[in-house]
PDB file of N, CA and C in Angstrom:
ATOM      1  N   UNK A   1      94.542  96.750 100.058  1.00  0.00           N
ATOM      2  CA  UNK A   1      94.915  98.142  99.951  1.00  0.00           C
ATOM      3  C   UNK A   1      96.093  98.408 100.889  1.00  0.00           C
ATOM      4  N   UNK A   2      97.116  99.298 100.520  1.00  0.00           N
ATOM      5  CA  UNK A   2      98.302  99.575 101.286  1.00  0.00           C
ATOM      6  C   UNK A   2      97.527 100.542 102.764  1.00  0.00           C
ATOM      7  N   UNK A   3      98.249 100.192 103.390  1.00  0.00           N
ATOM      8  CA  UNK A   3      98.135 100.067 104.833  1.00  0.00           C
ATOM      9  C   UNK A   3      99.561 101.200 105.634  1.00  0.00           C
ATOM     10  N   UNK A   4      99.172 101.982 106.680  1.00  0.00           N
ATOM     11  CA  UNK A   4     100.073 102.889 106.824  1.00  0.00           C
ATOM     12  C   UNK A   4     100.315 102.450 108.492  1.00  0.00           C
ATOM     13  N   UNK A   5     101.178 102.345 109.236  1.00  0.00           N
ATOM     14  CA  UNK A   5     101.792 102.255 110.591  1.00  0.00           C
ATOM     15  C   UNK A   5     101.586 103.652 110.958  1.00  0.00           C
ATOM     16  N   UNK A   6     101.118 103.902 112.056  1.00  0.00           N
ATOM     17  CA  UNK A   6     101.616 105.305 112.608  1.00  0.00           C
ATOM     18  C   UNK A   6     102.507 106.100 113.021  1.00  0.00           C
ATOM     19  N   UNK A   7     103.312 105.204 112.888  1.00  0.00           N
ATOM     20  CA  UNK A   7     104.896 106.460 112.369  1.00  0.00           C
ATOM     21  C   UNK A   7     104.704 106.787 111.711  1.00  0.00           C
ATOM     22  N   UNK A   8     104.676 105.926 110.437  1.00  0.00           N
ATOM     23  CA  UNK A   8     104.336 106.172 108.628  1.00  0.00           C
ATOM     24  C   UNK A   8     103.244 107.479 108.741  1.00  0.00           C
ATOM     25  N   UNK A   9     102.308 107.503 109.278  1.00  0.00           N
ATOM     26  CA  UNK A   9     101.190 108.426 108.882  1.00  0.00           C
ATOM     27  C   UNK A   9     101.924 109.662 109.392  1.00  0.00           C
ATOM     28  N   UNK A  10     102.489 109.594 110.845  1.00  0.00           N
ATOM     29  CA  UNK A  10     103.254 111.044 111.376  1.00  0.00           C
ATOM     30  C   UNK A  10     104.160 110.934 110.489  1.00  0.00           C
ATOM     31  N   UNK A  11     105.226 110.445 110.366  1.00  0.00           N
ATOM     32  CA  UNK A  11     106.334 111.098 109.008  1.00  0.00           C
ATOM     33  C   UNK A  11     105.807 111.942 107.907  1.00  0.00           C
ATOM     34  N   UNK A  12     104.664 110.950 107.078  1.00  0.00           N
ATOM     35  CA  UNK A  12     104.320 111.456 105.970  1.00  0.00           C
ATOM     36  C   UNK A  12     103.826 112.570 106.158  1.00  0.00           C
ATOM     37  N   UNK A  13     103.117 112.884 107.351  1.00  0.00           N
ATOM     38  CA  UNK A  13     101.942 114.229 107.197  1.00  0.00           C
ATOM     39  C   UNK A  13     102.879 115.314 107.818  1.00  0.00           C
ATOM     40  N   UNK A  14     104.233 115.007 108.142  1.00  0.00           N
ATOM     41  CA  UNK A  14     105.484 115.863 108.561  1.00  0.00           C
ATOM     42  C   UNK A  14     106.154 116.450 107.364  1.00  0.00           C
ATOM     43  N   UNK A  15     106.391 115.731 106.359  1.00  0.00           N
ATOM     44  CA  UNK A  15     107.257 115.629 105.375  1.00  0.00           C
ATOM     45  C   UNK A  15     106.352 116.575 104.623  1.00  0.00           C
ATOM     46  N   UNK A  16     105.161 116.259 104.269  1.00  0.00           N
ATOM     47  CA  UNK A  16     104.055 116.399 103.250  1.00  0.00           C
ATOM     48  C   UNK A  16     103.872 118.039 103.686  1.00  0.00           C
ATOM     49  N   UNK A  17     103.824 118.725 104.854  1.00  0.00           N
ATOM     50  CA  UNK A  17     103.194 119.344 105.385  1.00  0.00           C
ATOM     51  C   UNK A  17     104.160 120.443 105.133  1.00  0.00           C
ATOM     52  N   UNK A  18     106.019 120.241 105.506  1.00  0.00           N
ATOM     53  CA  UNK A  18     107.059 121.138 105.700  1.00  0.00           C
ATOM     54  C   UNK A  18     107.742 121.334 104.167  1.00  0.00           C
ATOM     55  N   UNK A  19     106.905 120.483 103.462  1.00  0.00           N
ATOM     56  CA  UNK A  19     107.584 120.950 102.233  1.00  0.00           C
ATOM     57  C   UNK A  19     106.645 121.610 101.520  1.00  0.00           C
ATOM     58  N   UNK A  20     105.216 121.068 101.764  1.00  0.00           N
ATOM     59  CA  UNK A  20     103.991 122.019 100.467  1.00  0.00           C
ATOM     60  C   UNK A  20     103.774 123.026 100.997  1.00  0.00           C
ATOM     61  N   UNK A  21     103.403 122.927 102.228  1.00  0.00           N
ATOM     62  CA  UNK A  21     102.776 123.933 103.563  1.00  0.00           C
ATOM     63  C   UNK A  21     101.109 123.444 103.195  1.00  0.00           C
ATOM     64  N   UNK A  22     100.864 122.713 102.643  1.00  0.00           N
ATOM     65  CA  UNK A  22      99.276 122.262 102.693  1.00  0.00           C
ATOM     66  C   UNK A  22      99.189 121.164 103.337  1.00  0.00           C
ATOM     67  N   UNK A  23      97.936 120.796 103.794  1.00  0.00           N
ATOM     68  CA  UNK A  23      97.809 119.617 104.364  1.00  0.00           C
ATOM     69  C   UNK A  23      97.157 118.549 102.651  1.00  0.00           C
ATOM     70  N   UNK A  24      96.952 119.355 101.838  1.00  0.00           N
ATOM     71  CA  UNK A  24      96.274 118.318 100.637  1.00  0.00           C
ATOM     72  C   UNK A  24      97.332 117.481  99.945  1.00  0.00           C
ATOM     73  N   UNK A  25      98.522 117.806 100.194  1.00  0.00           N
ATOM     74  CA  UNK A  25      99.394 117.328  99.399  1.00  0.00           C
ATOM     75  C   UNK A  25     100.054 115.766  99.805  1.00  0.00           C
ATOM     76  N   UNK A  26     100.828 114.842  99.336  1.00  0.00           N
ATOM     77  CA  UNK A  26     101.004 113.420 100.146  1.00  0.00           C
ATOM     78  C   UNK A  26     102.257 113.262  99.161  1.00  0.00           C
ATOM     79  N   UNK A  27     102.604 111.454  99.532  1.00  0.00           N
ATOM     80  CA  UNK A  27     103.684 110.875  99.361  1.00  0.00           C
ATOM     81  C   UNK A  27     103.274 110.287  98.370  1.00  0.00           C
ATOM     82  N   UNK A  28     103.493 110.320  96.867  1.00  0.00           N
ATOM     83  CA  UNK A  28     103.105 109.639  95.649  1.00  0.00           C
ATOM     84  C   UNK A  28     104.165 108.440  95.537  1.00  0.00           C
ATOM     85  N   UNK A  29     103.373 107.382  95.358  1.00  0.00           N
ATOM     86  CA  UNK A  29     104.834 106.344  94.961  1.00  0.00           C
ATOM     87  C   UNK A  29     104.836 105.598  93.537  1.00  0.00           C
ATOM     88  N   UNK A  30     105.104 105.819  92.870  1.00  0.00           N
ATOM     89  CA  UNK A  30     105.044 104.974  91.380  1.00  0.00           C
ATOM     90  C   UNK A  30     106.023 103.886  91.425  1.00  0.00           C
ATOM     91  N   UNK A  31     106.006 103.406  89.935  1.00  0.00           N
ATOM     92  CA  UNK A  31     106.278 102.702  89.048  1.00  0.00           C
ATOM     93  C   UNK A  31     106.632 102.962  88.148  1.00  0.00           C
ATOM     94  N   UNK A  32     107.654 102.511  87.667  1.00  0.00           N
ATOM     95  CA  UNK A  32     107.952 102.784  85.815  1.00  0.00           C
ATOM     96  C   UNK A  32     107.245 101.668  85.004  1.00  0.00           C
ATOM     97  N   UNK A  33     106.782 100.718  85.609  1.00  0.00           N
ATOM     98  CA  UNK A  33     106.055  99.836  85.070  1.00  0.00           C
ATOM     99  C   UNK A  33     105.221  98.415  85.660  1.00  0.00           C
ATOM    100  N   UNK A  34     103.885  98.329  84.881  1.00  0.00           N
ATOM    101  CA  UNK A  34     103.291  97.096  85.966  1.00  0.00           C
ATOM    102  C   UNK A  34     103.971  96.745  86.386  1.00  0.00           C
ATOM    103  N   UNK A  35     103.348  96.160  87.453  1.00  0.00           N
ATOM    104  CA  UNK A  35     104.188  95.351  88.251  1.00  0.00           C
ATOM    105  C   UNK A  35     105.280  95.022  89.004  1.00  0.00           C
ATOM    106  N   UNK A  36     105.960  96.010  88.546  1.00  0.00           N
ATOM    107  CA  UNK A  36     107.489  96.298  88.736  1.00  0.00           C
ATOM    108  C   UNK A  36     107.814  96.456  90.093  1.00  0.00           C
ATOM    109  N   UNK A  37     108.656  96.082  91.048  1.00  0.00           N
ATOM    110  CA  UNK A  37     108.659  96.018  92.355  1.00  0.00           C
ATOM    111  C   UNK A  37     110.293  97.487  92.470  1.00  0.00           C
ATOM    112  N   UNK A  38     110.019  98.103  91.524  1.00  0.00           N
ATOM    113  CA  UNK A  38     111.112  99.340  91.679  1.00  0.00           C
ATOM    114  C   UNK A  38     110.129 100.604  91.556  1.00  0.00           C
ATOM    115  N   UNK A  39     109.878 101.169  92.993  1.00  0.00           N
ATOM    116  CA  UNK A  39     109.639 101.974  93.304  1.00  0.00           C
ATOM    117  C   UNK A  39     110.504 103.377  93.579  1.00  0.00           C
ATOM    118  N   UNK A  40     109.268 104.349  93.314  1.00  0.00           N
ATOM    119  CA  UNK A  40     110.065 105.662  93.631  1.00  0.00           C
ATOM    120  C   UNK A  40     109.123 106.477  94.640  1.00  0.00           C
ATOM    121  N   UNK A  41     109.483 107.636  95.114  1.00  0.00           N
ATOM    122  CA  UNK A  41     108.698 108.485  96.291  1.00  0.00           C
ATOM    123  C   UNK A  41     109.094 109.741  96.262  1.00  0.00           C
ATOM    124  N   UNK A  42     108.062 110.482  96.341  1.00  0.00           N
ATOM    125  CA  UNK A  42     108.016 111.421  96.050  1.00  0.00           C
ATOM    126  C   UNK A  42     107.261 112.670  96.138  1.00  0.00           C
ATOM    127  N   UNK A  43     107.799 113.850  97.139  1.00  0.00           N
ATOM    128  CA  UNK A  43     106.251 114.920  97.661  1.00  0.00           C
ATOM    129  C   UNK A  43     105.587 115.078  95.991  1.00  0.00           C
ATOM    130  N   UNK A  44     104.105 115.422  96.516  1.00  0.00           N
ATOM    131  CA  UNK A  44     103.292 115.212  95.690  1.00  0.00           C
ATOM    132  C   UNK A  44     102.130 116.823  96.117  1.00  0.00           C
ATOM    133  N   UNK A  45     101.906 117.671  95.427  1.00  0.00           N
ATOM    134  CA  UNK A  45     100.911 118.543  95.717  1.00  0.00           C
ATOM    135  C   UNK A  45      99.382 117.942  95.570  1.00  0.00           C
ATOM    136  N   UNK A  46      99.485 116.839  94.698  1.00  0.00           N
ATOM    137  CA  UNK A  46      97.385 116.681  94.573  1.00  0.00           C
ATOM    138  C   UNK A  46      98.527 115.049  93.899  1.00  0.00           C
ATOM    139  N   UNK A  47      96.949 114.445  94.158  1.00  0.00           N
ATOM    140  CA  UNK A  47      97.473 113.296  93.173  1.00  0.00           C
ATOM    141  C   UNK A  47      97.041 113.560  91.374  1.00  0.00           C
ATOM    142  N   UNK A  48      97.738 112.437  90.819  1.00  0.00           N
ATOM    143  CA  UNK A  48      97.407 111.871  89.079  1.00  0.00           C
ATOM    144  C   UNK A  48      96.042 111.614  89.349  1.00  0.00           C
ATOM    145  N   UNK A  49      95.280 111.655  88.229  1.00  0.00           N
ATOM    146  CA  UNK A  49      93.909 111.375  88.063  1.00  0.00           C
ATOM    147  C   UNK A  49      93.929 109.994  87.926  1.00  0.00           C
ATOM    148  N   UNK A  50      95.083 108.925  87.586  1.00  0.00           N
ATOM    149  CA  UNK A  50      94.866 107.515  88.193  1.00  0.00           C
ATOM    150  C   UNK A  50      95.528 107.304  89.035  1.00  0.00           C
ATOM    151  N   UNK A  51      96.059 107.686  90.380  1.00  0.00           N
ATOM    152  CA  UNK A  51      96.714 107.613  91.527  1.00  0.00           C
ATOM    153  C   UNK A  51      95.414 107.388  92.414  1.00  0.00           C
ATOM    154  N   UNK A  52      95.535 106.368  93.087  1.00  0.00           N
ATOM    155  CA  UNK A  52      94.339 105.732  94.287  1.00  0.00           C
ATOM    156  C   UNK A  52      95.185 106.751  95.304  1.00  0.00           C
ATOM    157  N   UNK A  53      94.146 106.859  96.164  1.00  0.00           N
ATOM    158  CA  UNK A  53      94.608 107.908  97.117  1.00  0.00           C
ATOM    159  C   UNK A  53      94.267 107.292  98.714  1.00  0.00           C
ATOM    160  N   UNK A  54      94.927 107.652  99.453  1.00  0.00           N
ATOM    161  CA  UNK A  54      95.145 106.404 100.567  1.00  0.00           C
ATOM    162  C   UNK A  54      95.624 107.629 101.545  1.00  0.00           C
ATOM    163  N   UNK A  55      94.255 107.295 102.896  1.00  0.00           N
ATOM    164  CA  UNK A  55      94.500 108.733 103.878  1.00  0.00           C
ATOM    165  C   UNK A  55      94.237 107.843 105.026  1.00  0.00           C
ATOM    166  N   UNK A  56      95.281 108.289 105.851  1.00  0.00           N
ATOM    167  CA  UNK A  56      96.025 107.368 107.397  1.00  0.00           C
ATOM    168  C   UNK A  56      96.255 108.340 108.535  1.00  0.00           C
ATOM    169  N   UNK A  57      95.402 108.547 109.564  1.00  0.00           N
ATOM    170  CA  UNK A  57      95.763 109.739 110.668  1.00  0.00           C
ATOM    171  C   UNK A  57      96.131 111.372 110.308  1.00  0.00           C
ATOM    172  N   UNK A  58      95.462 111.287 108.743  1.00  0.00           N
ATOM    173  CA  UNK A  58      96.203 112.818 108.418  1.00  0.00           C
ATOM    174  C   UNK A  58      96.983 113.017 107.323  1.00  0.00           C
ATOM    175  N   UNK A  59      97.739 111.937 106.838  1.00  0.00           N
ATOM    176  CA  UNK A  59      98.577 111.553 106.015  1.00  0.00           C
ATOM    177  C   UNK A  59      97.901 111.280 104.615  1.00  0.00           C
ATOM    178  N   UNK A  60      98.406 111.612 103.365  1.00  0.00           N
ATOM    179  CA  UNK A  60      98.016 111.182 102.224  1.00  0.00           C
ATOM    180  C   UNK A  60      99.133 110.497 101.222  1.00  0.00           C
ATOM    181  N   UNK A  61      98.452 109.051 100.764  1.00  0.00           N
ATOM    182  CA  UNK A  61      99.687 109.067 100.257  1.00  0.00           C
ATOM    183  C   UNK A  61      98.989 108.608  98.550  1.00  0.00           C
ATOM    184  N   UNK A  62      99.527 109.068  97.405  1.00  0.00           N
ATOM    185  CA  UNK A  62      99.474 108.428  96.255  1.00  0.00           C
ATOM    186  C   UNK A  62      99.881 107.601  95.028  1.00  0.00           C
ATOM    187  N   UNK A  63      99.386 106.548  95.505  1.00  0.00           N
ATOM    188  CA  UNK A  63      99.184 104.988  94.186  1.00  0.00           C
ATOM    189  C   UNK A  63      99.619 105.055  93.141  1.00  0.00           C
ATOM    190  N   UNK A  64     100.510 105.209  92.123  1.00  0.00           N
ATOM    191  CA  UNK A  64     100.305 105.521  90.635  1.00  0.00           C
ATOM    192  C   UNK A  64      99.577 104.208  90.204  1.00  0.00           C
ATOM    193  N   UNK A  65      99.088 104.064  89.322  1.00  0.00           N
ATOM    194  CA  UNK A  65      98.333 102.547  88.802  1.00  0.00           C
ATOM    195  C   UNK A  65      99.314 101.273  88.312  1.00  0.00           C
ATOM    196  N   UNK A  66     101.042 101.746  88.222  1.00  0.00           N
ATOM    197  CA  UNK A  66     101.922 100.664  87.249  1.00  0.00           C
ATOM    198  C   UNK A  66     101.973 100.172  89.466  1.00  0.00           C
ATOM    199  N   UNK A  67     101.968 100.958  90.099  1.00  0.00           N
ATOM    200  CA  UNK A  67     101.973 100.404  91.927  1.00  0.00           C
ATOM    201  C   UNK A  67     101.179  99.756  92.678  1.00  0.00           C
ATOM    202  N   UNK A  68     100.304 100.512  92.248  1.00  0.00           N
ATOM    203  CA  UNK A  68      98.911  99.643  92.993  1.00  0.00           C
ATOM    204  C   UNK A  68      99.218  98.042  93.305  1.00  0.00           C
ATOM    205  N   UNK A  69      99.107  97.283  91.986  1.00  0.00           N
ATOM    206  CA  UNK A  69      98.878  95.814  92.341  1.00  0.00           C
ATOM    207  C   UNK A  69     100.212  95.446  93.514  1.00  0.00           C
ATOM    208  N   UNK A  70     101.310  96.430  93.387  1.00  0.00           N
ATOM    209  CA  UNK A  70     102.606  95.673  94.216  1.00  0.00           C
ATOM    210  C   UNK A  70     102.406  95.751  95.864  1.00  0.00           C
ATOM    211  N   UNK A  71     101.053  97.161  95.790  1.00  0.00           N
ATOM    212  CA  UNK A  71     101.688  97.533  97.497  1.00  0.00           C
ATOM    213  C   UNK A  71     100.001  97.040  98.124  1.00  0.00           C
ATOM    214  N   UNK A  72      98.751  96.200  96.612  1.00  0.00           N
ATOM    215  CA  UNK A  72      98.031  96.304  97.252  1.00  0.00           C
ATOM    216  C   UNK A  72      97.664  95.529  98.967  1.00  0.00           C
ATOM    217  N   UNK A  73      98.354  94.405  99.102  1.00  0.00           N
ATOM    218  CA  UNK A  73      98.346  93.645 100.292  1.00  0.00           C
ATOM    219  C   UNK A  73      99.186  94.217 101.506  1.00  0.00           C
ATOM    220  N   UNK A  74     100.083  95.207 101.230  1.00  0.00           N
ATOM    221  CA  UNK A  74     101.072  95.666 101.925  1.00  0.00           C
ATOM    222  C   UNK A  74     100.785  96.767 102.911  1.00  0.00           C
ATOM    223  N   UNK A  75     102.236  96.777 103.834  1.00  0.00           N
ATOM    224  CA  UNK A  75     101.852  98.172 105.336  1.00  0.00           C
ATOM    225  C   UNK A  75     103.126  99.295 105.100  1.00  0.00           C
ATOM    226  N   UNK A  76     103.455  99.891 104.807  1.00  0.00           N
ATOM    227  CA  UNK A  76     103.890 101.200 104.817  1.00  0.00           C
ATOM    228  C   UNK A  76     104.306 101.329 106.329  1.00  0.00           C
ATOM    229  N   UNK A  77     105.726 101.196 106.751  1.00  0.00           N
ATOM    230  CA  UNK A  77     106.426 102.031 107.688  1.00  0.00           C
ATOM    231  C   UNK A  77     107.156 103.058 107.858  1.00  0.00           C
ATOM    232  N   UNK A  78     107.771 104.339 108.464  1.00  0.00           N
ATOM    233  CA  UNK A  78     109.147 104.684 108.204  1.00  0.00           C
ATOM    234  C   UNK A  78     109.413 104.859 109.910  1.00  0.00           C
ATOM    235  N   UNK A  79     110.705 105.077 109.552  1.00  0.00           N
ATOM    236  CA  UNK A  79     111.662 105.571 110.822  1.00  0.00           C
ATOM    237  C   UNK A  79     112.930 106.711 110.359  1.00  0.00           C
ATOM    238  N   UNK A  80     112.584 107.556 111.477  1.00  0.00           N
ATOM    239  CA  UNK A  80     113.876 108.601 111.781  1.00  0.00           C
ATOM    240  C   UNK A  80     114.640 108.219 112.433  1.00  0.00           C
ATOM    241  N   UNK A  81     116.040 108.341 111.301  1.00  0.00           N
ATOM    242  CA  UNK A  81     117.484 107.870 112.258  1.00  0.00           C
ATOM    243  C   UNK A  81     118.006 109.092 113.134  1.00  0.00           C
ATOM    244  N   UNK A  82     119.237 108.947 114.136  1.00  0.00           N
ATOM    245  CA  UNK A  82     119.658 109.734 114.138  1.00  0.00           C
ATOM    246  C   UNK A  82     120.043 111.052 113.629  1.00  0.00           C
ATOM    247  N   UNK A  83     120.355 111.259 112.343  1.00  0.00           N
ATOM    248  CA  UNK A  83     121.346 112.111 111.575  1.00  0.00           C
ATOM    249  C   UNK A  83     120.135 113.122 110.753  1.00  0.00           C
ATOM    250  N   UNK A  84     118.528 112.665 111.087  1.00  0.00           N
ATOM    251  CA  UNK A  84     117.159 113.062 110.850  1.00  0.00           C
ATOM    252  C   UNK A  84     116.374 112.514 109.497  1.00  0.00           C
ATOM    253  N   UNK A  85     117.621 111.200 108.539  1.00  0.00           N
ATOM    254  CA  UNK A  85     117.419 110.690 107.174  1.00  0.00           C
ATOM    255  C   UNK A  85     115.875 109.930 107.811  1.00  0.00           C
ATOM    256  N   UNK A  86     114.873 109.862 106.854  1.00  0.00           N
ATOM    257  CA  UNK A  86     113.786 109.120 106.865  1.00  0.00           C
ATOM    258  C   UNK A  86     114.048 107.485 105.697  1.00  0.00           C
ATOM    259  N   UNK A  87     113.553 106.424 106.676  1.00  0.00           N
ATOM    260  CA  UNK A  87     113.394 105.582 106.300  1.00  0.00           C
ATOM    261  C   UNK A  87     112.559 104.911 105.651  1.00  0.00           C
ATOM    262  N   UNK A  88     111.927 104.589 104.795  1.00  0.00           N
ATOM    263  CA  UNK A  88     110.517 103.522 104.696  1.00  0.00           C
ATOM    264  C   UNK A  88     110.680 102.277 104.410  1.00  0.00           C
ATOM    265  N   UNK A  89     110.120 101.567 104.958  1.00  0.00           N
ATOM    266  CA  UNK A  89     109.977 100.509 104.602  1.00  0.00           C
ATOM    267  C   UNK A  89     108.682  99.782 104.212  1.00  0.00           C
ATOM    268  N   UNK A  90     108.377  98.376 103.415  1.00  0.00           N
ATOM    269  CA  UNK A  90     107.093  98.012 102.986  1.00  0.00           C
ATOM    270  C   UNK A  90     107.339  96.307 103.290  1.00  0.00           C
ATOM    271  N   UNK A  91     106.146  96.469 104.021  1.00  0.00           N
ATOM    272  CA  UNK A  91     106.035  94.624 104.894  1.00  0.00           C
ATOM    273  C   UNK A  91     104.707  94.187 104.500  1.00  0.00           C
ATOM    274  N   UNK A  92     104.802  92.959 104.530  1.00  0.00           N
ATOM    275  CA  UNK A  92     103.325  92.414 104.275  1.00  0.00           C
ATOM    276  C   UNK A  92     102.204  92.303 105.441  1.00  0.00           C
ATOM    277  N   UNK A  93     101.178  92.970 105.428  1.00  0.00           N
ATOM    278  CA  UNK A  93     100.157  93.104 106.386  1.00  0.00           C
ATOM    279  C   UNK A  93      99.836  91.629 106.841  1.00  0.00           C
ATOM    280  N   UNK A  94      99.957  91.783 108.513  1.00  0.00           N
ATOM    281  CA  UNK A  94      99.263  90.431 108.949  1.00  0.00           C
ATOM    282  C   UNK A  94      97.762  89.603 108.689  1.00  0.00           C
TER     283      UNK A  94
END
């Protein structure tokens, strides 16, 4: 199961929070298709009824099902640059 760093969980529940104003809402990440390692991201008010739902210090983030299998072994980072752009990145869990 994807795995969140605690930056990752503070970003997301930053991001998630200043744009819905709810705390229910998260970071949805799909797929256009199995397997497919081309991801997208995206605030999310509730998840898809097949979106696995994945909660980290506060943070929610949601699975679409064509994603799942890509990020299931994986850790979820981000970082704030200077200029305030958010980063993410996805590494393989130790």
């Amino acid at each position: 199961m994807l795995t969140l760093t605690e930056n990752a969980s503070t970003i997301v529940k930053t991001i998630t929070l200043q744009t819905t104003g709810t705390e229910d809402a998260g970071l949805r990440i799909s797929s256009p298709a199995a397997a497919s390692t081309d991801l997208s991201v995206a605030v999310a008010s509730s998840p898809e009824a097949t979106d696995a739902v994945i909660e980290s210090g506060g943070a929610r983030i949601f699975v679409d099902e064509n994603a799942a299998p890509v990020l299931d072994d994986k850790i979820l980072d981000a970082q704030v640059d200077e200029a305030g752009a958010v980063r993410f990145a996805i590494g393989e869990q130790a």
